[in-house]
PDB file of N, CA and C in Angstrom:
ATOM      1  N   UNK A   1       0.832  -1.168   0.000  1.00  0.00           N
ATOM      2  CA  UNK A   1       0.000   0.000   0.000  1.00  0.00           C
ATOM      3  C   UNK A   1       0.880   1.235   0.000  1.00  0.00           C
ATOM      4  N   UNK A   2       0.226   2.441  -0.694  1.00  0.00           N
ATOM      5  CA  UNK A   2       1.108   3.567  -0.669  1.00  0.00           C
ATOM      6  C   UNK A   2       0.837   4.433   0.487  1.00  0.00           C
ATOM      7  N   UNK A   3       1.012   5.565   0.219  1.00  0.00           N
ATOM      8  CA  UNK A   3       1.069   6.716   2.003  1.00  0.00           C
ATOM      9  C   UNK A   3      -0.285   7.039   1.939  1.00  0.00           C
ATOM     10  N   UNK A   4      -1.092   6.837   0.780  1.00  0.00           N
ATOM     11  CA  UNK A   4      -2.548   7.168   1.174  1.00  0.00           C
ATOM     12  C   UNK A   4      -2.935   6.377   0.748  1.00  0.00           C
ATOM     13  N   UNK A   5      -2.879   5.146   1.217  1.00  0.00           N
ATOM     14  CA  UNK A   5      -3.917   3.394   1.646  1.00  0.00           C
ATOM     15  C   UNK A   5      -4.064   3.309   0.601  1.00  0.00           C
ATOM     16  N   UNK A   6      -3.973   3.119  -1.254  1.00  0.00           N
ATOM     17  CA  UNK A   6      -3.965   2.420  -2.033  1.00  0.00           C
ATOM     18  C   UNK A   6      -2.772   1.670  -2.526  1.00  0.00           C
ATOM     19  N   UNK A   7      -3.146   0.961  -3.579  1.00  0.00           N
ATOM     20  CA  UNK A   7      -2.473  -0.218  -4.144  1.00  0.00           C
ATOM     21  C   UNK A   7      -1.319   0.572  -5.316  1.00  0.00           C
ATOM     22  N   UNK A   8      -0.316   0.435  -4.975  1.00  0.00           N
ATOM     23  CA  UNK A   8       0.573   1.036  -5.948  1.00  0.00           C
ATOM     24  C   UNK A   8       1.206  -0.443  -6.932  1.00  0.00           C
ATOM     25  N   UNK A   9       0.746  -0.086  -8.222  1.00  0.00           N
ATOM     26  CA  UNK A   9       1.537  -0.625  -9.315  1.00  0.00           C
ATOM     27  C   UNK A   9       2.951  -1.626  -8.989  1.00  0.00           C
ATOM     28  N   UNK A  10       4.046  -0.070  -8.809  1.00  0.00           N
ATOM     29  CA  UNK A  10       5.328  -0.972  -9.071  1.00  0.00           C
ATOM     30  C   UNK A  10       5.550  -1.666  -7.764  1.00  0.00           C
ATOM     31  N   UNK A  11       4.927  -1.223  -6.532  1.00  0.00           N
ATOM     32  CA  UNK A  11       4.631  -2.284  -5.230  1.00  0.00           C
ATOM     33  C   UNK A  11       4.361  -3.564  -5.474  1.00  0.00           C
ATOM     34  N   UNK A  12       3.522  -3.514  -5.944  1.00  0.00           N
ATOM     35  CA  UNK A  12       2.636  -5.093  -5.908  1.00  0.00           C
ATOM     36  C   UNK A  12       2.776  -5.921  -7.410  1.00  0.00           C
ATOM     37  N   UNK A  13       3.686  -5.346  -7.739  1.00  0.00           N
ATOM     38  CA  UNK A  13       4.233  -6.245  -9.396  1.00  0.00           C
ATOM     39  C   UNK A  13       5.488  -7.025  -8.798  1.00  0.00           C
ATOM     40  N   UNK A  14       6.002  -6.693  -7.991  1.00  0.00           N
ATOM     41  CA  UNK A  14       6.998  -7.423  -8.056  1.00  0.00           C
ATOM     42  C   UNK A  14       6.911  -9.132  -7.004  1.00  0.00           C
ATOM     43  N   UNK A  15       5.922  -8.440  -6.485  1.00  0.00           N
ATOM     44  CA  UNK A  15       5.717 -10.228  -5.675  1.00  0.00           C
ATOM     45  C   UNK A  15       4.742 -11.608  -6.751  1.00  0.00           C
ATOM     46  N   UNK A  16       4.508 -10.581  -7.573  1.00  0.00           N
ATOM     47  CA  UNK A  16       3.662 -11.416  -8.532  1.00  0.00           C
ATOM     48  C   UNK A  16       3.944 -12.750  -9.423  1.00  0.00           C
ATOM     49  N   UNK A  17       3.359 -13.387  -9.508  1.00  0.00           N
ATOM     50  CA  UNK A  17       3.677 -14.905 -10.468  1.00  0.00           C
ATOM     51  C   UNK A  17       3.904 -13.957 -11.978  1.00  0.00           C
ATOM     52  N   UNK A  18       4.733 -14.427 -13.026  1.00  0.00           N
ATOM     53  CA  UNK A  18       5.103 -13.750 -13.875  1.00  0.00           C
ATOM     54  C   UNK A  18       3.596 -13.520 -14.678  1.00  0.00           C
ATOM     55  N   UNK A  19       2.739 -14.653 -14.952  1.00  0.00           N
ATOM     56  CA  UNK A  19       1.791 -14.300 -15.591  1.00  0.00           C
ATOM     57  C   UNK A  19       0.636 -13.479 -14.802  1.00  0.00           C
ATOM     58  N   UNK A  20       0.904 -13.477 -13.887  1.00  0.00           N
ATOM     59  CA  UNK A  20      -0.135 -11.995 -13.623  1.00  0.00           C
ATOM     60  C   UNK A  20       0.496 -10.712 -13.737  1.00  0.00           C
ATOM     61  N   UNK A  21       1.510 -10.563 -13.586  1.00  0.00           N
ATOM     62  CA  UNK A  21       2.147  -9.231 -13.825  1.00  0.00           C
ATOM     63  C   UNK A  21       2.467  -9.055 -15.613  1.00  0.00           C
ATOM     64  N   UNK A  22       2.079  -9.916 -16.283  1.00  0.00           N
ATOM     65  CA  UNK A  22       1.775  -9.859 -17.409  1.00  0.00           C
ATOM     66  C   UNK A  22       0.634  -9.150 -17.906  1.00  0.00           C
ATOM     67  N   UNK A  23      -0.218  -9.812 -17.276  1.00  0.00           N
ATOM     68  CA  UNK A  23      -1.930  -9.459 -17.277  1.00  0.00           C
ATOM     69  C   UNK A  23      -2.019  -8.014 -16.849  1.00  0.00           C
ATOM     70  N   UNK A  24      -1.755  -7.581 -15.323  1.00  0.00           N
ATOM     71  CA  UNK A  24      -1.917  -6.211 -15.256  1.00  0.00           C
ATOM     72  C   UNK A  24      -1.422  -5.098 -15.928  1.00  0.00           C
ATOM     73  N   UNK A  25      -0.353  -5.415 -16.472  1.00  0.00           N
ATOM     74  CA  UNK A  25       0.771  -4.533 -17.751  1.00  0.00           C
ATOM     75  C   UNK A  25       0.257  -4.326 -18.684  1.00  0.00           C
ATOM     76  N   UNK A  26      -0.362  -5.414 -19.405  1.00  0.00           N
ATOM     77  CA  UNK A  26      -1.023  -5.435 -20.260  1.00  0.00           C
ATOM     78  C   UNK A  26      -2.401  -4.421 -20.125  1.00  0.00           C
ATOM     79  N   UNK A  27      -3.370  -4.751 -18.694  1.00  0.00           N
ATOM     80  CA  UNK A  27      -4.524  -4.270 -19.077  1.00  0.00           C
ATOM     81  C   UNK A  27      -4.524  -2.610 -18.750  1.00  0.00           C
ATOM     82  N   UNK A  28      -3.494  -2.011 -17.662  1.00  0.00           N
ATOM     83  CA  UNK A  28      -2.753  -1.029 -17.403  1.00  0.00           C
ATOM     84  C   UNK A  28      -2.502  -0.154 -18.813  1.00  0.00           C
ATOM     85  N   UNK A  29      -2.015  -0.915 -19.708  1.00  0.00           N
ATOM     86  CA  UNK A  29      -1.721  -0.643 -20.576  1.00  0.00           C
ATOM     87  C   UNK A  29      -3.017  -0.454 -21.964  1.00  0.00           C
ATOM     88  N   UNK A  30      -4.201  -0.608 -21.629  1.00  0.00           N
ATOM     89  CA  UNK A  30      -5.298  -0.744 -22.539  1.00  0.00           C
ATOM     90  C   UNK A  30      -5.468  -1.628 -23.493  1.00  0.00           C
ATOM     91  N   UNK A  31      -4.293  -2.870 -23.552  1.00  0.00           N
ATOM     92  CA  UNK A  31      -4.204  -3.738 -24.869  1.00  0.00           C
ATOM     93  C   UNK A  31      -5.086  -5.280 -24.409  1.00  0.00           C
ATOM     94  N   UNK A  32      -5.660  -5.240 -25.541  1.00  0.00           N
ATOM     95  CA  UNK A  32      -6.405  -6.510 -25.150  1.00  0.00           C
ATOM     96  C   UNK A  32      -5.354  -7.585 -25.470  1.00  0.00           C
ATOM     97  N   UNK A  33      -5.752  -8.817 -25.726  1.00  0.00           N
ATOM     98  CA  UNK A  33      -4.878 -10.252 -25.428  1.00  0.00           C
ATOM     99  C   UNK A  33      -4.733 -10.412 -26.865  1.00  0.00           C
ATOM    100  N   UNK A  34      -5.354  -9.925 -28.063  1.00  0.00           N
ATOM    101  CA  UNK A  34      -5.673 -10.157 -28.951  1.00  0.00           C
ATOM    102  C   UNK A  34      -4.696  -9.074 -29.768  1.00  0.00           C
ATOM    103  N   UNK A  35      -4.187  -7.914 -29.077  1.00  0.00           N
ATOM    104  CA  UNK A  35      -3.589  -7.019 -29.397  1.00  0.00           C
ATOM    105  C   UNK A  35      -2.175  -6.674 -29.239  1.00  0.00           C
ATOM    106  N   UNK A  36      -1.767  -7.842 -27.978  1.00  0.00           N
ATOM    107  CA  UNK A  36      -0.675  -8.294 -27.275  1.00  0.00           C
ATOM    108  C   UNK A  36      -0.122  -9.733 -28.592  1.00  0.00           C
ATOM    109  N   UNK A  37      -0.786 -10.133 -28.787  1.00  0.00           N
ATOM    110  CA  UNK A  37      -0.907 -11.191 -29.197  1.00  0.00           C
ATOM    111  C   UNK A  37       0.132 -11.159 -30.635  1.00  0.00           C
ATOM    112  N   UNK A  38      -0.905 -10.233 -31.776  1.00  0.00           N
ATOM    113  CA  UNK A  38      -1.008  -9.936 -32.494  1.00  0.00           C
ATOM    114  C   UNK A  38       1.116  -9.332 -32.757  1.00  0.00           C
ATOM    115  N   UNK A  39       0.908  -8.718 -31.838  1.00  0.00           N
ATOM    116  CA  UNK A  39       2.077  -7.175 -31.885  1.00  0.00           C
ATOM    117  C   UNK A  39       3.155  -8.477 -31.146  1.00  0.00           C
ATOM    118  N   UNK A  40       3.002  -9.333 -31.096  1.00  0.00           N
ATOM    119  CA  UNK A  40       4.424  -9.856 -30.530  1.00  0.00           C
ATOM    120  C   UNK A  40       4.574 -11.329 -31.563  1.00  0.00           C
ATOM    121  N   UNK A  41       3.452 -11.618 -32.087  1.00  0.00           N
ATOM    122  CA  UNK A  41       3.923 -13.114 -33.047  1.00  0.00           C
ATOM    123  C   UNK A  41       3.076 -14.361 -32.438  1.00  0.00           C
ATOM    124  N   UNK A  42       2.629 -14.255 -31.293  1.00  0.00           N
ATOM    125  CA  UNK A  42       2.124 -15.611 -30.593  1.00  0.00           C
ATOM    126  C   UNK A  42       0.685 -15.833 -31.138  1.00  0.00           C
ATOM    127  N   UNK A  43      -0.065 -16.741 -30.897  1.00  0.00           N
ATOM    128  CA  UNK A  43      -1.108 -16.930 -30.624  1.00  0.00           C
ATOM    129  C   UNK A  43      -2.123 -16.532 -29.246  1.00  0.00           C
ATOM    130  N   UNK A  44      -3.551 -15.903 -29.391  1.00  0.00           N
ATOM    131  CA  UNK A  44      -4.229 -15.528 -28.223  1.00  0.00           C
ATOM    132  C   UNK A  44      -4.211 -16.535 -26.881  1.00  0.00           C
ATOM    133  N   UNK A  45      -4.051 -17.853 -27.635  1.00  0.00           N
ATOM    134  CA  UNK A  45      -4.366 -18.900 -27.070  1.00  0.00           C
ATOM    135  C   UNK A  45      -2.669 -19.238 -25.884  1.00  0.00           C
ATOM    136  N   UNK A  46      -1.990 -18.789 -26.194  1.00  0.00           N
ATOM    137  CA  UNK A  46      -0.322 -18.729 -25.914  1.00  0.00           C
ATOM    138  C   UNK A  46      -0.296 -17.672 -25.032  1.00  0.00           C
ATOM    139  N   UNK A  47      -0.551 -16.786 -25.427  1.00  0.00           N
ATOM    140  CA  UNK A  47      -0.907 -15.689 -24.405  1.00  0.00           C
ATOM    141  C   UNK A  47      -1.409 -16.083 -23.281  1.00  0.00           C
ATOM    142  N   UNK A  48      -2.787 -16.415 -23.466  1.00  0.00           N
ATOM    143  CA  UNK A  48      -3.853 -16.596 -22.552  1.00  0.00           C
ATOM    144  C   UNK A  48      -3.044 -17.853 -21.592  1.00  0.00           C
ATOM    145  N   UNK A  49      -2.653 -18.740 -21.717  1.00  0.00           N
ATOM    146  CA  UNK A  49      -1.356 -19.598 -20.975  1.00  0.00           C
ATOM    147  C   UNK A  49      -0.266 -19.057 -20.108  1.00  0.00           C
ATOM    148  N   UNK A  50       0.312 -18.308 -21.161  1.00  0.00           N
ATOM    149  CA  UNK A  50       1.250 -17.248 -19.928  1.00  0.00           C
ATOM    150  C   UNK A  50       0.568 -16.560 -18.758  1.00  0.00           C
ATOM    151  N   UNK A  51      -0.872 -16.220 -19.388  1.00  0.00           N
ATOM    152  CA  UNK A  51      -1.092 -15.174 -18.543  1.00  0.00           C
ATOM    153  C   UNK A  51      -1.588 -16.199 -16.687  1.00  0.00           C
ATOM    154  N   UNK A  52      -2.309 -17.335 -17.274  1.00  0.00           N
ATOM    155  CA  UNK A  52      -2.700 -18.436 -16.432  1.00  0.00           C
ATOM    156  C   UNK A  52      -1.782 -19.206 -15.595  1.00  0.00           C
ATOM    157  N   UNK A  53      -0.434 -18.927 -16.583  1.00  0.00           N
ATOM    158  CA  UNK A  53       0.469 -20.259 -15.401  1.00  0.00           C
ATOM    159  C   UNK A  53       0.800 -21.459 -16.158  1.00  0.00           C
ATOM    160  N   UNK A  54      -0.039 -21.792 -17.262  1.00  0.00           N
ATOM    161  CA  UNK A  54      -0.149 -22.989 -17.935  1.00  0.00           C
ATOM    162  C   UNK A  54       1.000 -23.003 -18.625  1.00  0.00           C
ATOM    163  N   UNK A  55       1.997 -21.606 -19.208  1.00  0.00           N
ATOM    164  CA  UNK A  55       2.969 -22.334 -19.814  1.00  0.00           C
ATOM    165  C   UNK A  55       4.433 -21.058 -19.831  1.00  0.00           C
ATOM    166  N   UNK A  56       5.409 -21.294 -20.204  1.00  0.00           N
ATOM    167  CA  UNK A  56       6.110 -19.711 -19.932  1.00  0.00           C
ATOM    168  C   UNK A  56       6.796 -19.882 -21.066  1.00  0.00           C
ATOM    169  N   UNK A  57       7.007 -18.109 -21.510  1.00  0.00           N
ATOM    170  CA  UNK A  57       7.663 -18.220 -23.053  1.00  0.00           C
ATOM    171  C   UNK A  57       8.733 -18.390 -23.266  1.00  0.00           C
ATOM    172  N   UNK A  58       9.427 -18.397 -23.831  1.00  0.00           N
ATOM    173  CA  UNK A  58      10.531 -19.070 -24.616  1.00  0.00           C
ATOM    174  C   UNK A  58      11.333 -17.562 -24.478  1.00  0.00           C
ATOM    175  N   UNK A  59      12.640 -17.240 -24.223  1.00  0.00           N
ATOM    176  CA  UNK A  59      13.537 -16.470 -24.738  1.00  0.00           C
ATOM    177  C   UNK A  59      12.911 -15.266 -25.303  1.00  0.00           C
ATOM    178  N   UNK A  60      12.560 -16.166 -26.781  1.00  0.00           N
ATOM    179  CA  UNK A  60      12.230 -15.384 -27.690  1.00  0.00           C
ATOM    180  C   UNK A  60      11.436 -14.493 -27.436  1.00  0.00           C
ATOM    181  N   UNK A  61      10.023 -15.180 -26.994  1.00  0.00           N
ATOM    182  CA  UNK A  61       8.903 -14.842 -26.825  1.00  0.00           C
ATOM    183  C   UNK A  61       8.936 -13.722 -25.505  1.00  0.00           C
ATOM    184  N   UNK A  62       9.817 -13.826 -24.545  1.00  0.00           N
ATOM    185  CA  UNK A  62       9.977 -13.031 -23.337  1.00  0.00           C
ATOM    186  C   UNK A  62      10.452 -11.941 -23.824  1.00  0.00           C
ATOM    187  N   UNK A  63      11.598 -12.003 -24.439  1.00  0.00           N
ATOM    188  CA  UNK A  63      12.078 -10.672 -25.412  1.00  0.00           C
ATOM    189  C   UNK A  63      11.206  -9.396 -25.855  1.00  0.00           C
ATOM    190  N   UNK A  64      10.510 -10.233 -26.726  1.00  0.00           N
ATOM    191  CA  UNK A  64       9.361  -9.436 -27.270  1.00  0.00           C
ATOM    192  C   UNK A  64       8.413  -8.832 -26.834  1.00  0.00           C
ATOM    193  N   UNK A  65       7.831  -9.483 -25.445  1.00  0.00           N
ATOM    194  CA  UNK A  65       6.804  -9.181 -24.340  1.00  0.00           C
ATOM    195  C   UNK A  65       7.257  -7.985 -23.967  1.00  0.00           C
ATOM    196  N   UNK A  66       8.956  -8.188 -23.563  1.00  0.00           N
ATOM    197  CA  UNK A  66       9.518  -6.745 -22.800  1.00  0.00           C
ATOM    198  C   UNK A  66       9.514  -5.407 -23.866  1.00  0.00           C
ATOM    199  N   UNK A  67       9.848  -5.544 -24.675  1.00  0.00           N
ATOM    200  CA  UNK A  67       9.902  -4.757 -25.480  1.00  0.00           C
ATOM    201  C   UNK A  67       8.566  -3.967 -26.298  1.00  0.00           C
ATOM    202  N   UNK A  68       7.456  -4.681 -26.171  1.00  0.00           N
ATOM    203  CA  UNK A  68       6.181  -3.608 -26.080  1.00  0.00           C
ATOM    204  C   UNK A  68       5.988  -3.226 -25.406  1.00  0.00           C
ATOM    205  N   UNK A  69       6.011  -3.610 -23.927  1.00  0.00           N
ATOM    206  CA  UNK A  69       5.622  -3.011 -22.494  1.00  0.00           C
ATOM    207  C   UNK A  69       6.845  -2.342 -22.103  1.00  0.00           C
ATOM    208  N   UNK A  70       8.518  -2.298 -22.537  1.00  0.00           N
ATOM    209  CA  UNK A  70       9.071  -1.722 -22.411  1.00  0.00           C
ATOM    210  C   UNK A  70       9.282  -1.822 -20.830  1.00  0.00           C
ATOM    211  N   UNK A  71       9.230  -3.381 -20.100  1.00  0.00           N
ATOM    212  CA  UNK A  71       9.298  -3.533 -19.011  1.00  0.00           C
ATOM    213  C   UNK A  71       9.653  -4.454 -18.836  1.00  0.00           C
ATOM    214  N   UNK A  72      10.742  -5.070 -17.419  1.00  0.00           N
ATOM    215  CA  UNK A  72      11.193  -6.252 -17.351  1.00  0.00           C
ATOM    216  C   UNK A  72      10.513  -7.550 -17.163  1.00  0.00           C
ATOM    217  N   UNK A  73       9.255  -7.333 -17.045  1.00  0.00           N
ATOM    218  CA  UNK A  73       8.175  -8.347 -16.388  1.00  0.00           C
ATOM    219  C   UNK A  73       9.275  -9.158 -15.640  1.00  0.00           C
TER     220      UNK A  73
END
């Protein structure tokens, strides 16, 4: 929590499982899954995995994530 009792961003990203701090970056960011998706090479369905836990990306695929969000996830 910040100095006036809400939830601060770069606070609470960092204890996070990678695919939720995916998810909030993303929606923080106004991009749907479809738009994330699209702008990095994957499938929605690949996405939607990372974002769940079900699977983690590849190098490659992490690369690219950082580099639209322009963040280390």
């Amino acid at each position: 929590m910040n100095a006036k009792g809400g939830w601060s961003v770069e606070m609470s990203l960092d204890n996070l499982p990678f695919g939720k701090r995916l998810k909030v970056v993303r929606v923080a960011q106004g991009l749907s899954q479809a738009d994330v998706a699209q702008r990095v090479g994957i499938s929605e369905n690949r996405l939607c995995k990372f974002e769940t836990g079900r699977a983690q990306p590849r190098p490659d695929e992490l690369g690219r994530l950082r580099r639209l969000f322009n963040a280390p996830l």
